[in-house]
Structure formats: structure tokens, C-alpha cells
Protein backbone atom coordinates (compact mmCIF):
# COMPACT_ATOMS: atom_id res chain seq x y z
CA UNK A 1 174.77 -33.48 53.90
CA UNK A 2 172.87 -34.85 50.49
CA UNK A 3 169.16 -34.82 51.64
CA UNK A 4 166.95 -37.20 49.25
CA UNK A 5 164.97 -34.28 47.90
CA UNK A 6 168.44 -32.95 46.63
CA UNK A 7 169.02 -36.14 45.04
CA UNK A 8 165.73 -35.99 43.15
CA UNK A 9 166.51 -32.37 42.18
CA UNK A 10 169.77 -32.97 40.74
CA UNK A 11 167.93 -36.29 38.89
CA UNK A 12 165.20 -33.64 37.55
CA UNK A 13 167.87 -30.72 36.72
CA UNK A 14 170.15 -33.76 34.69
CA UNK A 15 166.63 -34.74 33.20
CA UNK A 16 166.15 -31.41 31.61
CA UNK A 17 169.31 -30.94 30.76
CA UNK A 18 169.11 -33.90 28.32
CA UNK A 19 166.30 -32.91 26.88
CA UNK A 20 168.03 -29.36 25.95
CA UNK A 21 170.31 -31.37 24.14
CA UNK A 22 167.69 -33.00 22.26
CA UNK A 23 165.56 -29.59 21.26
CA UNK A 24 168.85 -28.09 20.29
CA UNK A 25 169.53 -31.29 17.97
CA UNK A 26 166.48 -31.91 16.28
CA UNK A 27 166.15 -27.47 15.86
CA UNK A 28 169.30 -27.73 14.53
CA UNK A 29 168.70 -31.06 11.90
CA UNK A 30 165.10 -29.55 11.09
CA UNK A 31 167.01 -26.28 9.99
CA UNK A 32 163.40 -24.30 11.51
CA UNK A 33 160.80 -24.18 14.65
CA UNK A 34 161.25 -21.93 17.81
CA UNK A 35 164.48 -22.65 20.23
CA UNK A 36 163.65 -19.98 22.66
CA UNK A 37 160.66 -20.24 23.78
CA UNK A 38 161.09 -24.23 23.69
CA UNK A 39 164.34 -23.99 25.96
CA UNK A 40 162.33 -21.64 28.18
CA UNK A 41 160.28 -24.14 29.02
CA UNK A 42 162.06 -27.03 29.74
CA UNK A 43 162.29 -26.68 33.43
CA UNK A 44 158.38 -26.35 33.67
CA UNK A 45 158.20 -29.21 31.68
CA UNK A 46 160.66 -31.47 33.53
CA UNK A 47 158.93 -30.47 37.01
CA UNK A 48 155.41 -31.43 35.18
CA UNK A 49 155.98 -34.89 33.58
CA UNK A 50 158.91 -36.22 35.91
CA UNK A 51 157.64 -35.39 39.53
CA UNK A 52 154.00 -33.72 39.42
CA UNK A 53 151.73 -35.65 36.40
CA UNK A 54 149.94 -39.20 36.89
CA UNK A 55 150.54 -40.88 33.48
CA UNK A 56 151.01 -44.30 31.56
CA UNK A 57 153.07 -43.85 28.14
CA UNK A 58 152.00 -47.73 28.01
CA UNK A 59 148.50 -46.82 27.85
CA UNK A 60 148.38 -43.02 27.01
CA UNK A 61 144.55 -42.97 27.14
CA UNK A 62 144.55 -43.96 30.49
CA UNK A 63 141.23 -42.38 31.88
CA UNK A 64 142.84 -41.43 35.11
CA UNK A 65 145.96 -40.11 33.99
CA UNK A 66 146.66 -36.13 34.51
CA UNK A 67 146.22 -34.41 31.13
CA UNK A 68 148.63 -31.93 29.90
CA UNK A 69 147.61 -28.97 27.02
CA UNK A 70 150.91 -26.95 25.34
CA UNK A 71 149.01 -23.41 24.54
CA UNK A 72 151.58 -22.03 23.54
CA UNK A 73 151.94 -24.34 20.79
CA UNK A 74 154.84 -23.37 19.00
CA UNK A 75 157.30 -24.68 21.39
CA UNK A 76 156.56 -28.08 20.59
CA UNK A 77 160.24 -29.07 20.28
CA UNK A 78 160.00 -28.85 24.18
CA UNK A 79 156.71 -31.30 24.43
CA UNK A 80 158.38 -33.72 22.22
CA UNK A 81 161.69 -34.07 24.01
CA UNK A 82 159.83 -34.64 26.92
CA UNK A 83 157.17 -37.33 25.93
CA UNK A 84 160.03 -39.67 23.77
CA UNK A 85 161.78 -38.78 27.59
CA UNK A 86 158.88 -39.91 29.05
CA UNK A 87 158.45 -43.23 27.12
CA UNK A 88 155.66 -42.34 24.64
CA UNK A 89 157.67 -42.47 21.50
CA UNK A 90 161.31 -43.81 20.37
CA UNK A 91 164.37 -40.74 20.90
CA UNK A 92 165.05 -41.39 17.53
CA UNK A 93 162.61 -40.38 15.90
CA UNK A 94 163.10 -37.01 17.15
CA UNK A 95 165.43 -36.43 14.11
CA UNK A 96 162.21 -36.29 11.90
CA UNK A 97 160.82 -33.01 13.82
CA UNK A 98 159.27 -31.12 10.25
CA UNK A 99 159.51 -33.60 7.84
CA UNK A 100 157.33 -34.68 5.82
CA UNK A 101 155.01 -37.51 6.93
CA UNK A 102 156.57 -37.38 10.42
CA UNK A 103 154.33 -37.53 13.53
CA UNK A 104 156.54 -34.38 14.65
CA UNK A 105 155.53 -31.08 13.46
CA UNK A 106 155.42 -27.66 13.34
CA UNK A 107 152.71 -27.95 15.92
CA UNK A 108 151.31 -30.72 18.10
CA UNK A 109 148.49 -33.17 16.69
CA UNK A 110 146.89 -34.94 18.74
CA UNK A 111 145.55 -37.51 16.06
CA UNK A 112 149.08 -38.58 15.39
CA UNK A 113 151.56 -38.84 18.10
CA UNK A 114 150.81 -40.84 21.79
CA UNK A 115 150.47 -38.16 24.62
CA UNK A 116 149.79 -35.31 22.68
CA UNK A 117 146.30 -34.44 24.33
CA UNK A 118 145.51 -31.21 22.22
CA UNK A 119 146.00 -30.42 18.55
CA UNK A 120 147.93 -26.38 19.64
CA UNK A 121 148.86 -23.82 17.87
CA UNK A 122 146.35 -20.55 17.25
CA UNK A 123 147.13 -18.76 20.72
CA UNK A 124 144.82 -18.45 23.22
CA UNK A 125 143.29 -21.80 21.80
CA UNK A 126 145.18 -24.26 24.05
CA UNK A 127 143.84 -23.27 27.46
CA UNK A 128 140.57 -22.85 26.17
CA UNK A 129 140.58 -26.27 25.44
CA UNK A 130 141.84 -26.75 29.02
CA UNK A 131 139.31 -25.37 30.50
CA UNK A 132 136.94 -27.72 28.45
CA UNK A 133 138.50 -30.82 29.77
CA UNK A 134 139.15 -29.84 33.37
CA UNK A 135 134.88 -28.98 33.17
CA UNK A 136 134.00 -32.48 31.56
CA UNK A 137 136.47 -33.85 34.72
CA UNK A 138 134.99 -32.29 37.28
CA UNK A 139 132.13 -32.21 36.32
CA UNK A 140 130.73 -34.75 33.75
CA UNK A 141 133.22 -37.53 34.51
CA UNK A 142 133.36 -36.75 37.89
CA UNK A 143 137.47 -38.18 37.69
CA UNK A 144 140.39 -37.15 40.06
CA UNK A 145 142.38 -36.12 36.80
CA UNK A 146 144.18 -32.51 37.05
CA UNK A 147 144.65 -30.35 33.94
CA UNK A 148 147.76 -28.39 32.99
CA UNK A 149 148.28 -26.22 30.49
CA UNK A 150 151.65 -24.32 29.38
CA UNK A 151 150.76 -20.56 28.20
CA UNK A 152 153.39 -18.02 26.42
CA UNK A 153 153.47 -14.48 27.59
CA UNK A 154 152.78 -13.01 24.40
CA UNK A 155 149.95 -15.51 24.24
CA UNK A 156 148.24 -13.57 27.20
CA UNK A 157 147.52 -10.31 24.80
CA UNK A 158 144.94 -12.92 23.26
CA UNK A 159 140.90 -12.03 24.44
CA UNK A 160 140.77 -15.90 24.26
CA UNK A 161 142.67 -16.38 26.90
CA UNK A 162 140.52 -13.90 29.49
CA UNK A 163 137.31 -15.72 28.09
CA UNK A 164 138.93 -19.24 29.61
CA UNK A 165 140.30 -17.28 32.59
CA UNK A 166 136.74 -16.78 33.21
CA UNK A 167 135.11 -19.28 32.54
CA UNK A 168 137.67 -21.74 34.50
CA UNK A 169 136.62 -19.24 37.58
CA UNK A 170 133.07 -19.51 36.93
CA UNK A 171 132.64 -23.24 36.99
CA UNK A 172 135.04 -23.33 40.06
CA UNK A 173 137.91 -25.51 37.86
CA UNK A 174 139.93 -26.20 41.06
CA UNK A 175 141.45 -29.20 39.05
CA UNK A 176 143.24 -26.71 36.56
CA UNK A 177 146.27 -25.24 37.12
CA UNK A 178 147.85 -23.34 33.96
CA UNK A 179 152.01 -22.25 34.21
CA UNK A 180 152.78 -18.77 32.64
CA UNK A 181 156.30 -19.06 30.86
CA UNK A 182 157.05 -15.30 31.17
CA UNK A 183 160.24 -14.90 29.73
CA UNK A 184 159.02 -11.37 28.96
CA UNK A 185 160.14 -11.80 24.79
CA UNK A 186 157.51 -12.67 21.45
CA UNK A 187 158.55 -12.65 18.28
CA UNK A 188 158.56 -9.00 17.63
CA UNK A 189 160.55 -8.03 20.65
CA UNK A 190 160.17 -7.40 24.33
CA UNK A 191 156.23 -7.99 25.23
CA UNK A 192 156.67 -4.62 26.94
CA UNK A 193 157.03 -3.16 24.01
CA UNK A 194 154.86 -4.63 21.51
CA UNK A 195 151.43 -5.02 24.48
CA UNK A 196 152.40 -4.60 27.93
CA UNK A 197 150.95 -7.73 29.78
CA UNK A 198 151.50 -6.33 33.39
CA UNK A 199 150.41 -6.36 36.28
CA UNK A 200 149.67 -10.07 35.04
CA UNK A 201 149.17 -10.92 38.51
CA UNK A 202 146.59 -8.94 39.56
CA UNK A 203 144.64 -9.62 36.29
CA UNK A 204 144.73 -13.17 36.54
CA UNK A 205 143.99 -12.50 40.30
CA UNK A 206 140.79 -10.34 39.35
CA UNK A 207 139.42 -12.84 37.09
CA UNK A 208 139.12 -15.29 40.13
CA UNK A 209 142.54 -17.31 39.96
CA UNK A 210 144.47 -18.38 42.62
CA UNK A 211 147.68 -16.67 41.29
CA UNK A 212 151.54 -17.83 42.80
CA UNK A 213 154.73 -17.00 41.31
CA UNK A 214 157.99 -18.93 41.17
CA UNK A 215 161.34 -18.83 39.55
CA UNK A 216 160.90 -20.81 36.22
CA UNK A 217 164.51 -22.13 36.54
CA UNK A 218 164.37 -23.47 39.92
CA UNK A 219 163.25 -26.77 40.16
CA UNK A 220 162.60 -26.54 43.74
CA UNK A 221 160.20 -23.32 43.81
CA UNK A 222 158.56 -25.19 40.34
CA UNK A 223 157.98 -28.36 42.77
CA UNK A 224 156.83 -26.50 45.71
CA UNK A 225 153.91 -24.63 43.66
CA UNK A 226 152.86 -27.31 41.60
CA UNK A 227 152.37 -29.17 45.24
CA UNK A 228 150.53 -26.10 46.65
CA UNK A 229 148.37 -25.46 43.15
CA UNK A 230 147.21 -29.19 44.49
CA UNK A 231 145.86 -27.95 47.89
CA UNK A 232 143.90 -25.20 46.48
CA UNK A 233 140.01 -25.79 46.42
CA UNK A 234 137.02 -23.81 44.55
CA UNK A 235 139.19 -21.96 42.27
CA UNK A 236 141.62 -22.68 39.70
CA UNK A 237 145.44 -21.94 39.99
CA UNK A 238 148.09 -20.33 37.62
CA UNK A 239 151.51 -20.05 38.20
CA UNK A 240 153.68 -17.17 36.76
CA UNK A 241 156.92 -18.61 36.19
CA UNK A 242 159.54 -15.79 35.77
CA UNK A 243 161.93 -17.51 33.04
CA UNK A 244 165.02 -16.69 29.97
CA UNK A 245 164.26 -17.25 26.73
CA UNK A 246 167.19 -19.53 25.38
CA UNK A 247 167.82 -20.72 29.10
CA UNK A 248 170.24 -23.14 29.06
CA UNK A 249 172.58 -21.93 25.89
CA UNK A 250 174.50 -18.94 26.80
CA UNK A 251 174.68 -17.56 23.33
CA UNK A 252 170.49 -17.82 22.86
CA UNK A 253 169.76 -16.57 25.92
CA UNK A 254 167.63 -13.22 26.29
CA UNK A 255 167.74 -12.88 22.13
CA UNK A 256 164.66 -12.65 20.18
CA UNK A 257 166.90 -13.47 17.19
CA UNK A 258 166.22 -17.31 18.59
CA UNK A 259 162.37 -17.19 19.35
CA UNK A 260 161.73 -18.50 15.98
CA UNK A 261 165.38 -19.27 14.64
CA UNK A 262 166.77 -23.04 14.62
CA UNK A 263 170.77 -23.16 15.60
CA UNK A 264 172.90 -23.66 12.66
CA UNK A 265 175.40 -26.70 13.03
CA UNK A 266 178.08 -24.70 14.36
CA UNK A 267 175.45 -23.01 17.24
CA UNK A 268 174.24 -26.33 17.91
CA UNK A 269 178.28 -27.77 18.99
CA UNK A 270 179.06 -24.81 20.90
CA UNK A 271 175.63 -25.34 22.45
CA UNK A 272 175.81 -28.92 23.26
CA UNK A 273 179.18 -28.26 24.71
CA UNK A 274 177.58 -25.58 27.23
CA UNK A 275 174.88 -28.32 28.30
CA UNK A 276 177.82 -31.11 28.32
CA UNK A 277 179.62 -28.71 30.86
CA UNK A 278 176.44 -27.95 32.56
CA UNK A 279 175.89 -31.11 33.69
CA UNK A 280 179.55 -32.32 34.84
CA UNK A 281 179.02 -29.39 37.38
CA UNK A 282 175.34 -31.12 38.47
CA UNK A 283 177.76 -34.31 38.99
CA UNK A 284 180.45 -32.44 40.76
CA UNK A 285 177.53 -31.66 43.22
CA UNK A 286 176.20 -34.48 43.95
CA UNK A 287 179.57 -35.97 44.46
């Protein structure tokens, strides 16, 4: 029997499957910009903007709406599918990711393009600047407003990030929760090779974090978390999401080749025809 919460799983896994197809397009027409840590991240994403985060692409300076920061900056491809998704900007203009005098580049800037709360790119920068806004909304502002922010693995080697860590624990940020993509691969190879990260549970535990871990592919463990980061008072939350680099595109996946490698033309039809088959088996479930 097709519960309703499988319905709106198979709506949020046919959500991010679209916007795969639009990172692996506008990678592949830019001919640069990182495809594997952007398709990493799509599921996080999708579970963020389409079931978790309060939001008006209509007015994106709403000042209740849920702000959102992308640390890890490079994987922008991945923020813009998801706002032009969202509403914020036309699909088309997607095509113009890099160009020159395009709203879309290399890295997000927030004094160009609607949604974009954080100009991201230096790591360890992003949830700093996180931590700065869930402090003004708790309390300056004194709003409801939650902060999320999206951190790489290899982004956790950063001192930055421990200062934010703990600070956010300090000033009690229970309104922040940041998502760790770990899908355990930087651009120099495995991130147990080039600065071992781990135990990156107990070290976000130590620094005062309430720390939960989920599959980073599974819509329904991503749902469940972001509901219990919610519940959590006094402390702020992180949740290490175990994920593949390249998720979604056989070929990419697991390969540092792709972390900062766009898919040539030929990549990007075999890929689209992976995601294309990908979804007629969501529909065959939901039949």
C-alpha cells in the first residue's frame, strides 16, 4: 500500500533527479566547475529547500524565511539548480553558469542572484558566517528563523571551521543546524589520505554539537534528522551525511577525476540517459 509520505518521497527523489540533469547540463555547456561534489549534494539539498526550509522566492528577503549558507562553496552548480527549482530565477538561465556578466558563477554572490544568502567560497568561511546570522537571530532579532549551512569534508581540515564550531556552542545556537557532505574525496584524493578528518563525530560532539548521522542518499533518514535537528534545544545540531561523490551518474561516481572536472558532451548524454532511466524506475514505483 502507497502511504502519503511515500508519495512525497518519490515527489522529492524525482525533484532531485531533475536537478542532476540540470548540474550535469550547465557543467557540461560551461566546459568547468565541480560535478562531484555538486551531485553529492543534491539529495541534502532537495530534503532542505523542498520539505524542511520556510521561504518566499517572491520575496527572497523575507525576514522570517529560513536562511540557507553553501560553505562549501564550490558546488554551487548544486545551489543554483535548486533555487531556479525553487522559483528564484528562470531554468534558463542556468545555461550562463561562468560566463561572463552572468549572475552564475564560479562561486555564489550574494549581491547578484535572489536567494543566495552568502557570498562562499574560501573554506571554512561559509559556516562562520552561519554562525553570525543564527547569533543576530537568536539573539539580536529575536526571529524564529533556522540557519543551515552545507559543509565539504575536506572543508573540515580548516581551523575556521572549529572556531565556528565553538562559538555556535558557546552562544547556545540551537537554531543552527549545519549538514556534513562526507563523501570522504577533495581534490587531491581520498581525505584519508591527504588529513584524516575522523572520528568527525566525536569532534564535533566535543566541541558541544548535537551530532546525528544519516545516509546522504536517503531521503527518508535526510527528512527524519532535519525534523529531529528541530527538536533539539540549547545546542546547535550537525548532521554527518555519509554520501558518493558523483551520486547519481554511474561513470562519476567515487572518482576524484570529477571533483573539479565538467562532463564533456559525450559524458553528459550517457549521463542524462542514466538519470532518464533513473527516474522511469521512481515511476514504475509509484505505479
Amino acid at each position: 500500500m502507497k502511504t502519503e509520505t511515500d508519495q512525497a518521497e518519490r515527489k522529492l527523489k524525482k525533484t532531485a533527479c531533475g536537478i542532476r540533469r540540470n548540474i550535469i547540463k550547465m557543467l557540461t555547456e560551461s566546459k568547468s566547475g565541480h560535478t562531484g561534489g555538486s551531485l553529492s549534494a543534491v539529495d541534502i539539498l532537495t530534503s532542505l529547500y523542498f520539505y524542511k526550509m520556510r521561504y518566499k522566492p517572491s520575496e527572497p528577503y523575507w525576514t522570517d524565511r529560513d536562511r540557507f549558507v553553501l560553505s562549501k562553496g564550490h558546488a554551487a552548480p548544486a545551489l543554483y539548480a535548486v533555487l531556479s527549482e525553487a522559483g528564484y530565477f528562470p531554468k534558463e538561465e542556468l545555461a550562463t553558469l561562468r560566463k561572463l556578466g552572468s549572475r552564475l558563477q564560479g562561486h555564489p554572490d550574494r549581491r547578484k542572484l535572489p536567494g543566495v544568502e552568502a557570498s562562499t567560497g574560501s573554506l571554512g568561511q561559509g559556516i562562520s558566517i552561519a554562525c553570525g546570522i543564527a547569533l543576530c537571530g537568536k539573539h539580536i532579532d529575536k526571529k524564529s528563523y533556522r540557519v543551515y549551512a552545507l559543509l565539504g569534508d575536506g572543508e573540515n581540515q580548516e581551523g575556521e571551521v572549529w572556531e565556528a564550531a565553538m562559538s555556535a556552542a558557546h552562544y547556545h545556537l540551537d537554531n543552527l543546524c549545519a549538514v556534513l557532505d562526507y563523501n570522504g574525496l577533495q581534490i587531491d584524493g581520498k581525505v584519508l589520505d591527504v588529513m584524516n578528518i575522523d572520528p568527525i563525530s566525536d569532534k564535533w560532539r566535543a566541541f558541544g554539537w548535537n551530532v546525528m548521522e544519516a545516509d546522504g542518499h536517503s531521503i527518508g533518514e535526510l527528512t527524519k534528522v532535519l525534523d529531529e535537528a528541530e527538536t533539539v534545544k540549547g545546542r546547535p545540531s550537525i548532521i554527518i551525511a555519509k554520501t558518493i561523490k558523483g551520486k547519481g551518474v554511474s561513470f562519476m561516481e567515487g572518482k576524484v577525476k570529477y571533483h573539479g572536472t565538467a562532463p564533456t558532451y559525450e559524458e553528459c548524454e550517457k549521463g542524462l540517459c542514466e538519470l532518464d532511466e533513473y527516474e522511469k524506475n521512481i515511476n514504475r514505483e509509484g505505479a
